[in-house]
Protein backbone atom coordinates (compact mmCIF):
# COMPACT_ATOMS: atom_id res chain seq x y z
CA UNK A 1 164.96 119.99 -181.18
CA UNK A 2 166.96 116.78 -180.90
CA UNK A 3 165.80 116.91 -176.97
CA UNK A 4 162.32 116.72 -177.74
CA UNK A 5 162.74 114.11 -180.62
CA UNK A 6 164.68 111.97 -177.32
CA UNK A 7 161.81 112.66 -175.15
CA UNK A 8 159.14 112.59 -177.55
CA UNK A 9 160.44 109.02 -178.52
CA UNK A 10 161.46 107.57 -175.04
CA UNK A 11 157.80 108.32 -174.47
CA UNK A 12 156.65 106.10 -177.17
CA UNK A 13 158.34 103.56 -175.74
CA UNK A 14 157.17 103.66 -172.61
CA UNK A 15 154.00 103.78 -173.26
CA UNK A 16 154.12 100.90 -176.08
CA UNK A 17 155.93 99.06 -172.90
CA UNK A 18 153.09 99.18 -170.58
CA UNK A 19 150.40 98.54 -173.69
CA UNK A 20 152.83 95.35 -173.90
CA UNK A 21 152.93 94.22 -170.77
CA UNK A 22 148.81 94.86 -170.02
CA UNK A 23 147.92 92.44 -172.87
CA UNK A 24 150.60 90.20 -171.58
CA UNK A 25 148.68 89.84 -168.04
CA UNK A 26 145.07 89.90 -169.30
CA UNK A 27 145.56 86.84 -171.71
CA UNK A 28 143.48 84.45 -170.83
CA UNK A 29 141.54 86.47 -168.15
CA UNK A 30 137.72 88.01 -168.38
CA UNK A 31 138.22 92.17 -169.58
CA UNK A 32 137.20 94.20 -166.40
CA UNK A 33 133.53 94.92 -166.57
CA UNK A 34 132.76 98.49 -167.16
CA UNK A 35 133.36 100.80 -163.75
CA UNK A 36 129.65 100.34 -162.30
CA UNK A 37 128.79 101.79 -158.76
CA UNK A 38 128.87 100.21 -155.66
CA UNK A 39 125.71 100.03 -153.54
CA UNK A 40 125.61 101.36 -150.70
CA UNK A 41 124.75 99.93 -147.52
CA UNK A 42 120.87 100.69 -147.33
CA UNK A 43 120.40 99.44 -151.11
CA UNK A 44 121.97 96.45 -150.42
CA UNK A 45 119.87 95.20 -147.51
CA UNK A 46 116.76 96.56 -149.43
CA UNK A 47 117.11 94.26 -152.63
CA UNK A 48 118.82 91.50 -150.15
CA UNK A 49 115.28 91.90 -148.20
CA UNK A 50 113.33 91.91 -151.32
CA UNK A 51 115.37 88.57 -153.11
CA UNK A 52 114.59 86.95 -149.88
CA UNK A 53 110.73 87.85 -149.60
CA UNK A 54 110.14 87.14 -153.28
CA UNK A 55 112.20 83.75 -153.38
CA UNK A 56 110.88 82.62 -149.84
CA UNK A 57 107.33 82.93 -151.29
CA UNK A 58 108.31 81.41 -154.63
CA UNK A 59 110.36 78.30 -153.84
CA UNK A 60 111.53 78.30 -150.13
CA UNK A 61 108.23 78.08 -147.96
CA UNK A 62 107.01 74.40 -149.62
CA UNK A 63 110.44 73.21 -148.46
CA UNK A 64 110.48 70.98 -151.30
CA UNK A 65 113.50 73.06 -153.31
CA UNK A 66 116.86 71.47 -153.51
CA UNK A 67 119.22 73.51 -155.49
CA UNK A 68 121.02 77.14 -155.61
CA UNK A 69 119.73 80.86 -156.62
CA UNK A 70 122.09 83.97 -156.76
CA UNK A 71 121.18 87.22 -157.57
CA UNK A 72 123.74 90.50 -158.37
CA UNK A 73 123.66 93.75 -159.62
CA UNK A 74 127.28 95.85 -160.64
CA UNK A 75 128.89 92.66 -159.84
CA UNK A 76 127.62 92.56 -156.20
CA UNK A 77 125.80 89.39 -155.07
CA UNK A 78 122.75 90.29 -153.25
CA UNK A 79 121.42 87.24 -152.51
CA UNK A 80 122.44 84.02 -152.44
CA UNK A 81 121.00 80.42 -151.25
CA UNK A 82 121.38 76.50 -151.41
CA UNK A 83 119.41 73.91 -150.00
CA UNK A 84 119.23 70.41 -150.50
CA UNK A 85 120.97 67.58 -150.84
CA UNK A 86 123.71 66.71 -154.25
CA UNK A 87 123.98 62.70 -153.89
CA UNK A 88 121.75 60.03 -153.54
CA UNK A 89 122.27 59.04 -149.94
CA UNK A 90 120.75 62.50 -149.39
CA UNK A 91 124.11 63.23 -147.11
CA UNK A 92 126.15 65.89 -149.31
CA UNK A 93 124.35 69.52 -149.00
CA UNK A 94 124.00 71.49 -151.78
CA UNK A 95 126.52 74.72 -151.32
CA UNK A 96 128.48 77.25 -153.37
CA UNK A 97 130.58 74.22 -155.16
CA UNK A 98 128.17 72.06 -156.29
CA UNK A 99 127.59 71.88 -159.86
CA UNK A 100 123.92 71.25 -161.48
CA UNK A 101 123.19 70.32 -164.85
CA UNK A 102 121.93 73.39 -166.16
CA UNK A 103 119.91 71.53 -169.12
CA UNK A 104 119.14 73.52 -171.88
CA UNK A 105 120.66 77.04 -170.65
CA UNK A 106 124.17 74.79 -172.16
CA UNK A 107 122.33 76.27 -175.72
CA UNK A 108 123.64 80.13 -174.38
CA UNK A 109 127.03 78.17 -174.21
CA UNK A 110 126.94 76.85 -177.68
CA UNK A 111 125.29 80.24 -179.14
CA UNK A 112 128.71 81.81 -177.89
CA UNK A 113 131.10 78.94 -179.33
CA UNK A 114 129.25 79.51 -182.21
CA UNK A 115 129.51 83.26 -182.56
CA UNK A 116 133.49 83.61 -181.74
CA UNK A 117 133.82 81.38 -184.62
CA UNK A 118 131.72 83.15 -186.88
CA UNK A 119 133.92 86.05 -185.47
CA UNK A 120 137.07 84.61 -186.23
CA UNK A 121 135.87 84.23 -189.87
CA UNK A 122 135.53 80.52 -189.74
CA UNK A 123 131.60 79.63 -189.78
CA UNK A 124 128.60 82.27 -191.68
CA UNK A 125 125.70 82.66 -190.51
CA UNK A 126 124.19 81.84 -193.54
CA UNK A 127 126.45 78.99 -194.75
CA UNK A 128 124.34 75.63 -195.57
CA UNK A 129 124.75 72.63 -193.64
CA UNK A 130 127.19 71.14 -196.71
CA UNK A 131 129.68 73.30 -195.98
CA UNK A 132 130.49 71.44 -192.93
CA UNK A 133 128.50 67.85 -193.79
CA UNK A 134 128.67 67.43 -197.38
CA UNK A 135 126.33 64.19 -196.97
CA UNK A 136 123.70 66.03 -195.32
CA UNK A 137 120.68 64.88 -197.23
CA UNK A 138 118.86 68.33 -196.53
CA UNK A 139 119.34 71.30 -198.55
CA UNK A 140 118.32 74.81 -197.60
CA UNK A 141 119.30 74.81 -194.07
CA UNK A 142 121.62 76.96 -192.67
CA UNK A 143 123.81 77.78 -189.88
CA UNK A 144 121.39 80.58 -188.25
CA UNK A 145 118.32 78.23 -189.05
CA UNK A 146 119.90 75.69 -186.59
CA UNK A 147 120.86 78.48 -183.89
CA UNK A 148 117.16 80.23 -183.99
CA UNK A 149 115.07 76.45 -184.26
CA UNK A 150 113.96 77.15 -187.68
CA UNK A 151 115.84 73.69 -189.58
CA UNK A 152 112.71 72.11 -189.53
CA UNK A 153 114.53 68.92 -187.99
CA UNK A 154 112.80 67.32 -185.75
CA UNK A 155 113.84 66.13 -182.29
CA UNK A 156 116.54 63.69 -181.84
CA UNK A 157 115.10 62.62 -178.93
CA UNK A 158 111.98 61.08 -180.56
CA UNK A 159 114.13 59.59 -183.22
CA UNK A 160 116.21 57.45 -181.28
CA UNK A 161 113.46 55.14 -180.18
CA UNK A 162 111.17 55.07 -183.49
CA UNK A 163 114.08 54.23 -185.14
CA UNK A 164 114.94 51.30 -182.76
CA UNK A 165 118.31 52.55 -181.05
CA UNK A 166 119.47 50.15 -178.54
CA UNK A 167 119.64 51.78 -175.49
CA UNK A 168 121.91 50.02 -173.58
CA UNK A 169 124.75 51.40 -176.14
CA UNK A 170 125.38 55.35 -174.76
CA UNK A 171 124.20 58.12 -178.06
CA UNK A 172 126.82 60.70 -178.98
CA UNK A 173 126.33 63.94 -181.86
CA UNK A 174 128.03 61.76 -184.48
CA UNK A 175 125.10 59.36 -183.70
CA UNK A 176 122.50 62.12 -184.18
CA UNK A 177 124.03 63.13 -187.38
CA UNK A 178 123.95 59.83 -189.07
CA UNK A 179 121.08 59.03 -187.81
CA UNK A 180 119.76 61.95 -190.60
CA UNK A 181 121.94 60.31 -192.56
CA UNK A 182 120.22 56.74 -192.56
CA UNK A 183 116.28 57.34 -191.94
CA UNK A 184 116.28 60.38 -193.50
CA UNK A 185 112.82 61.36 -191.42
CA UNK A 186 110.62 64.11 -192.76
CA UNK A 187 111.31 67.43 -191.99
CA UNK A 188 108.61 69.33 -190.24
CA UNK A 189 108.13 72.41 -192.04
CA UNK A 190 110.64 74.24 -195.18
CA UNK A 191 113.25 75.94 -193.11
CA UNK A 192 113.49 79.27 -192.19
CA UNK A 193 109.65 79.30 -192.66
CA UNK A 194 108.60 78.82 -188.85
CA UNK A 195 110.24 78.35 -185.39
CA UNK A 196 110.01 75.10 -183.49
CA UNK A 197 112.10 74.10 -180.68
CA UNK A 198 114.37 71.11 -181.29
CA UNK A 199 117.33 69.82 -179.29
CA UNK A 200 118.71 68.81 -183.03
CA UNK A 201 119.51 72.20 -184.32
CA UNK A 202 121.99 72.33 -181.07
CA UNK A 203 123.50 68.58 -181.50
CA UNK A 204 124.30 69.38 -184.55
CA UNK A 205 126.13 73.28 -183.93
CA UNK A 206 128.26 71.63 -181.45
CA UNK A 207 129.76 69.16 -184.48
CA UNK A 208 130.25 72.70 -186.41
CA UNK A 209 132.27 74.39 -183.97
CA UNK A 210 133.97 70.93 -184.05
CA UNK A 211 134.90 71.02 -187.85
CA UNK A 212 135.49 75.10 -187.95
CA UNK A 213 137.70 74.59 -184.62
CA UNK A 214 139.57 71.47 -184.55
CA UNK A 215 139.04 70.62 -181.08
CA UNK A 216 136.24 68.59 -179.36
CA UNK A 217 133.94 70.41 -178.38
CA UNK A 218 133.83 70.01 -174.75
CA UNK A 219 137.95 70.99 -174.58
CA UNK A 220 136.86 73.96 -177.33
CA UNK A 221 134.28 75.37 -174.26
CA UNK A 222 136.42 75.19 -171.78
CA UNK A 223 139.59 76.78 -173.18
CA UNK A 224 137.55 79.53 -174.88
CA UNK A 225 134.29 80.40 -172.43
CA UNK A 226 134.98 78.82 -168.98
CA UNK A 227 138.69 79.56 -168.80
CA UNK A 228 138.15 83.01 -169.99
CA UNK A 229 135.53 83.48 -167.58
CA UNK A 230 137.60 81.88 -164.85
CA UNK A 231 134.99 79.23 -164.63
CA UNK A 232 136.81 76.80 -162.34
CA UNK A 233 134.33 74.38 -161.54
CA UNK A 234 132.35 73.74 -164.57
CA UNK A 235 132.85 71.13 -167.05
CA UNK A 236 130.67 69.58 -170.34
CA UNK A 237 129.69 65.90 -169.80
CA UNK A 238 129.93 64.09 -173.09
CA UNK A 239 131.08 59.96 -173.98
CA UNK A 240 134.58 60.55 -172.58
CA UNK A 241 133.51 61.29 -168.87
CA UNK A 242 130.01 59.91 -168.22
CA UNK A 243 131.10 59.29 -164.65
CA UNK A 244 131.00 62.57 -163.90
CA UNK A 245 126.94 62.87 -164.52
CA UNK A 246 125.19 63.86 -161.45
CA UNK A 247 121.90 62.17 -160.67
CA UNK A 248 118.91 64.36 -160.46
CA UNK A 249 115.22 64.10 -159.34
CA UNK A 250 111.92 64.19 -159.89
CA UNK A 251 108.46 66.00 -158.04
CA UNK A 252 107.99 62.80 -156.07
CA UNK A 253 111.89 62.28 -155.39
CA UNK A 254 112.85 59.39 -157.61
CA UNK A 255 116.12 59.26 -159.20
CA UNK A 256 117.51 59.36 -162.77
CA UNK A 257 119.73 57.04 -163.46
CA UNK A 258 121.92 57.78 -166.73
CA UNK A 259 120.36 57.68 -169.46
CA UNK A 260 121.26 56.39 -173.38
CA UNK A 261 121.03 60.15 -174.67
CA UNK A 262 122.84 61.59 -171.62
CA UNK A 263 126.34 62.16 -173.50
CA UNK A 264 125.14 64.07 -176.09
CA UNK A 265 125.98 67.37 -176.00
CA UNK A 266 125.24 71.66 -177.38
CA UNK A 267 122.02 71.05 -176.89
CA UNK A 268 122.38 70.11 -173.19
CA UNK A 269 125.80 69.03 -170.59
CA UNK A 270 127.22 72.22 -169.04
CA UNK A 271 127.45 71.54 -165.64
CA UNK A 272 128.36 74.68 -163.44
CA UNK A 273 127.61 76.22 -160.34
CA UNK A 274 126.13 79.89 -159.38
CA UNK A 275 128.97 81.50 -158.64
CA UNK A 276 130.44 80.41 -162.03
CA UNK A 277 127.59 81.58 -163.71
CA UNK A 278 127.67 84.65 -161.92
CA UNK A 279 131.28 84.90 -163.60
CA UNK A 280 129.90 83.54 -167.02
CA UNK A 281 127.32 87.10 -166.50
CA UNK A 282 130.16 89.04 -166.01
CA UNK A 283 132.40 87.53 -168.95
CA UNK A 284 129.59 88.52 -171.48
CA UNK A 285 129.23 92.05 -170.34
CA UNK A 286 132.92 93.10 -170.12
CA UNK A 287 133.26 91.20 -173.83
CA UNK A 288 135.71 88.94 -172.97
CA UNK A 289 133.87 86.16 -174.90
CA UNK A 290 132.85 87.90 -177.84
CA UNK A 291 132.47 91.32 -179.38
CA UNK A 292 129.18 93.63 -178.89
CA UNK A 293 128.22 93.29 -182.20
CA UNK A 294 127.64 89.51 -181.91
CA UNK A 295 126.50 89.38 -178.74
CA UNK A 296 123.90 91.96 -179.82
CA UNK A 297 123.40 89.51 -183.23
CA UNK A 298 122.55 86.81 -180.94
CA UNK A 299 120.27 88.84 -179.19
CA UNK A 300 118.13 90.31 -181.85
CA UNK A 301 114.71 88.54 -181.91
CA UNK A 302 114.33 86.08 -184.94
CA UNK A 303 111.34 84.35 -184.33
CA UNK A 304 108.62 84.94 -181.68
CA UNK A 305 107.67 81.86 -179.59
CA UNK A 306 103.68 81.46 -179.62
CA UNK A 307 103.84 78.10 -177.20
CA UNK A 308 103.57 79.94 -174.33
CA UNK A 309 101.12 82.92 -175.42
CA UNK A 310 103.33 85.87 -174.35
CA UNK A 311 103.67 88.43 -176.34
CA UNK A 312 106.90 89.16 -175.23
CA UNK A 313 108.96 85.97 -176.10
CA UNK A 314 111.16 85.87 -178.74
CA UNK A 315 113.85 83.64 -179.70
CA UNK A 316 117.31 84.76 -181.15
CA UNK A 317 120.30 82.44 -181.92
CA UNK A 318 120.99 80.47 -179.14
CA UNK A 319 119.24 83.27 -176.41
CA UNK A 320 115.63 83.42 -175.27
CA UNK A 321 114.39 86.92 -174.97
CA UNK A 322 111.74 89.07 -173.10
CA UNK A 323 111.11 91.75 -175.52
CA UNK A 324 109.20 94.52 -173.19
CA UNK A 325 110.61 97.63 -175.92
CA UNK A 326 113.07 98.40 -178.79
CA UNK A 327 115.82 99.77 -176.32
CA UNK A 328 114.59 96.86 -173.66
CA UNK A 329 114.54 93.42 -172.93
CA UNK A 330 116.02 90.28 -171.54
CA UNK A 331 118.54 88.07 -172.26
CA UNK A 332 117.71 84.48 -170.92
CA UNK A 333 117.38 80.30 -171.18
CA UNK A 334 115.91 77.96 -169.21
CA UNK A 335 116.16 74.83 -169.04
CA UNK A 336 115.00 71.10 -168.18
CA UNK A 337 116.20 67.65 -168.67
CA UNK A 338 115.36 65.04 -166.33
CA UNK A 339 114.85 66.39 -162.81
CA UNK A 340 117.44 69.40 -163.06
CA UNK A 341 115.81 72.81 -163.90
CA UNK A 342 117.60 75.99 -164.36
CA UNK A 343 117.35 79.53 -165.17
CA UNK A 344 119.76 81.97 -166.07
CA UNK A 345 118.63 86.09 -166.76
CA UNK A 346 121.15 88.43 -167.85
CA UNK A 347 119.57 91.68 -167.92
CA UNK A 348 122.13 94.20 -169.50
CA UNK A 349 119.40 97.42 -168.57
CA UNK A 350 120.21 97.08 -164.44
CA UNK A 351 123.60 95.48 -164.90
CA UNK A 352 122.09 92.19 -162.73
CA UNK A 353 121.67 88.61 -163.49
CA UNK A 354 119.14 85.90 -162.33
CA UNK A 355 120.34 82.56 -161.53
CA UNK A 356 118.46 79.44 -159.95
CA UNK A 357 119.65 75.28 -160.61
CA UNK A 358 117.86 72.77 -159.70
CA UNK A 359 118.45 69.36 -159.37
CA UNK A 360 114.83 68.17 -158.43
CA UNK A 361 111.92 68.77 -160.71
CA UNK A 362 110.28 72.26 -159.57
CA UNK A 363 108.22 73.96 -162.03
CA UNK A 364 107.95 76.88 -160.08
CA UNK A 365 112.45 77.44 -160.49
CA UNK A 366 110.82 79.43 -163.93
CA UNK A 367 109.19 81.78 -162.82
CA UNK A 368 112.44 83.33 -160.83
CA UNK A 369 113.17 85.35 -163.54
CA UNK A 370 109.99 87.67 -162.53
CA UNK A 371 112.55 88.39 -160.05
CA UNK A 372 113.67 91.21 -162.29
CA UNK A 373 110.71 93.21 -160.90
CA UNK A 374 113.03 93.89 -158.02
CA UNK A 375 114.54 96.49 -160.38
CA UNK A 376 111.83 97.81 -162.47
CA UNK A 377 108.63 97.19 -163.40
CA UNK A 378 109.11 94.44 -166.33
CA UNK A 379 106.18 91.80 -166.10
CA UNK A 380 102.80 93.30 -165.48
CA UNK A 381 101.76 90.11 -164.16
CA UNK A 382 102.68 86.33 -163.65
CA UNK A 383 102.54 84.45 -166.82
CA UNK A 384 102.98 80.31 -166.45
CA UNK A 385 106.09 79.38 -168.64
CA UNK A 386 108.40 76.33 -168.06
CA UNK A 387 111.35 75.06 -170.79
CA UNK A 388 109.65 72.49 -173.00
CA UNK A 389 111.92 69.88 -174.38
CA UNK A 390 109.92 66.82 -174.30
CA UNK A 391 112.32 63.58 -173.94
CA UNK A 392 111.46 60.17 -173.23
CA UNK A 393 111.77 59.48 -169.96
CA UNK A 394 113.79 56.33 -168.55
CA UNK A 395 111.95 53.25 -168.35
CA UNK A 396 112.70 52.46 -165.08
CA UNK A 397 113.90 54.66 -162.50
CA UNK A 398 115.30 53.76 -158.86
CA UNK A 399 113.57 54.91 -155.38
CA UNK A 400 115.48 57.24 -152.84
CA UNK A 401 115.31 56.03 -149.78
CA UNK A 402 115.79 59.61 -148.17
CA UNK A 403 114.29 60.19 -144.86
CA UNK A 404 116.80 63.19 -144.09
CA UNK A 405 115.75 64.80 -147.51
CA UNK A 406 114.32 68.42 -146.62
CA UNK A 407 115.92 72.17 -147.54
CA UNK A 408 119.30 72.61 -145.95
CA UNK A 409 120.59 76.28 -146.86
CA UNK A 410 123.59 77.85 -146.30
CA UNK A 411 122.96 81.86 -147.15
CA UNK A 412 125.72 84.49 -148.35
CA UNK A 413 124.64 86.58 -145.97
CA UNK A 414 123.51 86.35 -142.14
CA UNK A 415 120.46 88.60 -143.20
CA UNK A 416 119.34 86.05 -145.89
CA UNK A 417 116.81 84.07 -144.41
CA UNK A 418 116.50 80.80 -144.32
């Protein structure tokens, strides 16, 4: 008997051992995804094909696109493609490294900052505004009524100039905020009573992670999303590092310069390539940034979004979503600020993702999540969408001089085209 007590317990040990030492070398890494098959061969050239027909038709023919798509299913990229130029001079291709402002898809970002502290106990959903701003001079509005656009706050971005902001000082979030706290503007609508989109609700969640953290929230989204997602080469531009802001353009090819409301960030100011997206995919799906049950929270539709007529868009806390059934739809965000565009689809039904940035104004970057046809039949038909977040626009904006500036593409694969 005492033999089998020795056994029984040396057992324990060992196996309490190698539980210890598997947490100890997964800290700080993504969890491995769930064990999804490989393609084989023949499937893999077939969706590689069909990527390249279907983005060749949609944004590679006019030879006017200058940024980076990737598409992957199970973890395997199937397509991938950059063209363009990154600086100015129009010198510096776009490639695998360059990082693009990905505009509003940053609110996916802040949705998740969001949700690991309301699953660490420190923020409700349904905790008013006071909680964290006593001075707020709005009652009634609550944490999810800022994640799902139904605060009835209106823009920031209007604000700013009505209000006479000088715009040679640079805004920050603490701005936003007591800019509420001065003017005091109407509200548009009781909240919780109606969904409008409005870059405040987001300005404003990135001070609450703030307070419920205790770090800024650019360092609080890097140790706790990119770093766990092994995100190397993304970054959230805010007051401390405006010289890392990346110029962008428009249709016609005329630069951005930086702009007064360019450091303020949750709303906007993740920049981050494709292949860190890709990983940013793959960190939600193996729950390495937050638990299932908030990640399927955030993804529950709240509100749907009538601006675009679609009867499948809904909006959730932080997400976009293409509701096609009760057991399917789409996880997404677009976004636009200035000339960058971007669009990122995680559809958890075929285990892929849809990724396109943009950093010269190209309508047609949204409709790349139609891509998703590639794996079932989703969209009956082509429906024109594009992120609306109306900002004003710099008053004066500086000429390219780029004679050189046409697609340059550097594929994953030598059977990509272009």
């Amino acid at each position: 008997m005492r033999k089998w007590r020795l056994i029984f317990l040396v057992g324990v040990i060992w196996v309490s051992c190698m539980f210890c030492s598997y947490n100890n070398n997964t800290i700080g890494k993504p969890l491995p995804t769930q064990e999804q098959r490989k393609l084989d061969t023949a499937e893999w050239r077939m969706y590689n094909e069909a990527c390249a027909k279907f983005f060749d038709s949609l944004l590679l023919k006019s030879g006017r696109f200058s940024g980076g798509i990737l598409v992957a299913k199970n973890g395997q990229v199937l397509y991938e493609y950059y063209g363009g130029y990154s600086d100015e001079a129009g010198v510096e291709p776009v490639g695998p490294d360059t990082r693009f402002h990905v505009a509003s898809t940053s609110k996916t970002f802040t949705s998740i900052a969001l949700m690991q502290q309301v699953q660490a106990g420190k923020v409700h959903l349904d905790d008013s505004i006071q909680v964290y701003f006593p001075l707020f001079p709005y009652h009634g509005i609550t944490v999810r009524n800022l994640l799902n656009h139904s605060s009835g706050l209106p823009n920031y971005a209007h604000l700013f100039p009505s209000y006479k902001w000088d715009e040679q000082r640079t805004a920050t979030n603490t701005d936003v905020l007591y800019l509420f706290y001065a003017n005091r503007p109407n509200l548009e609508f009781a909240p919780g009573k109606k969904f409008r989109y409005s870059n405040t609700n987001f300005a404003l969640l990135a001070l609450i992670v703030e307070k419920a953290s205790g770090q800024f929230f650019p360092k609080y989204v890097a140790d706790s999303i990119f770093a766990k997602a092994g995100m190397q080469n993304s970054f959230v531009l805010s007051y401390q590092n405006p010289g890392n802001y990346m110029p962008s353009w428009d249709g016609g090819g005329r630069v951005y310069p930086f702009n007064f409301l360019d450091a303020i960030y949750g709303d906007k100011n993740v920049y981050t390539t494709c292949r860190d997206l890709l990983k940013y995919d793959s960190a939600i799906s193996s729950g390495a940034l937050l638990k299932q049950q908030w990640l399927d929270t955030a993804w529950t539709p709240n509100f749907m979004d009538r601006h675009y007529g679609d009867t499948l868009e809904y909006y959730g806390l932080g997400w976009r979503l293409k509701v096609f059934s009760d057991s399917l739809k789409i996880s997404y965000h677009n976004g636009w600020w200035h000339g960058n565009n971007a669009v990122f689809h995680h559809i958890p039904a075929d285990s892929a993702v849809i990724i396109v940035t943009g950093n010269r104004m190209n309508n047609r970057i949204y409709q790349a999540g139609k891509a998703a046809n590639l794996f079932r039949p989703y969209y009956k038909k082509f429906i024109a969408e594009s992120e609306v977040e109306e900002r004003p626009a710099p008053k004066k904006r500086t000429p390219v001089v780029n004679k050189k500036r046409s697609v340059s593409s550097k594929p994953r694969s030598t059977k990509s085209k272009r």
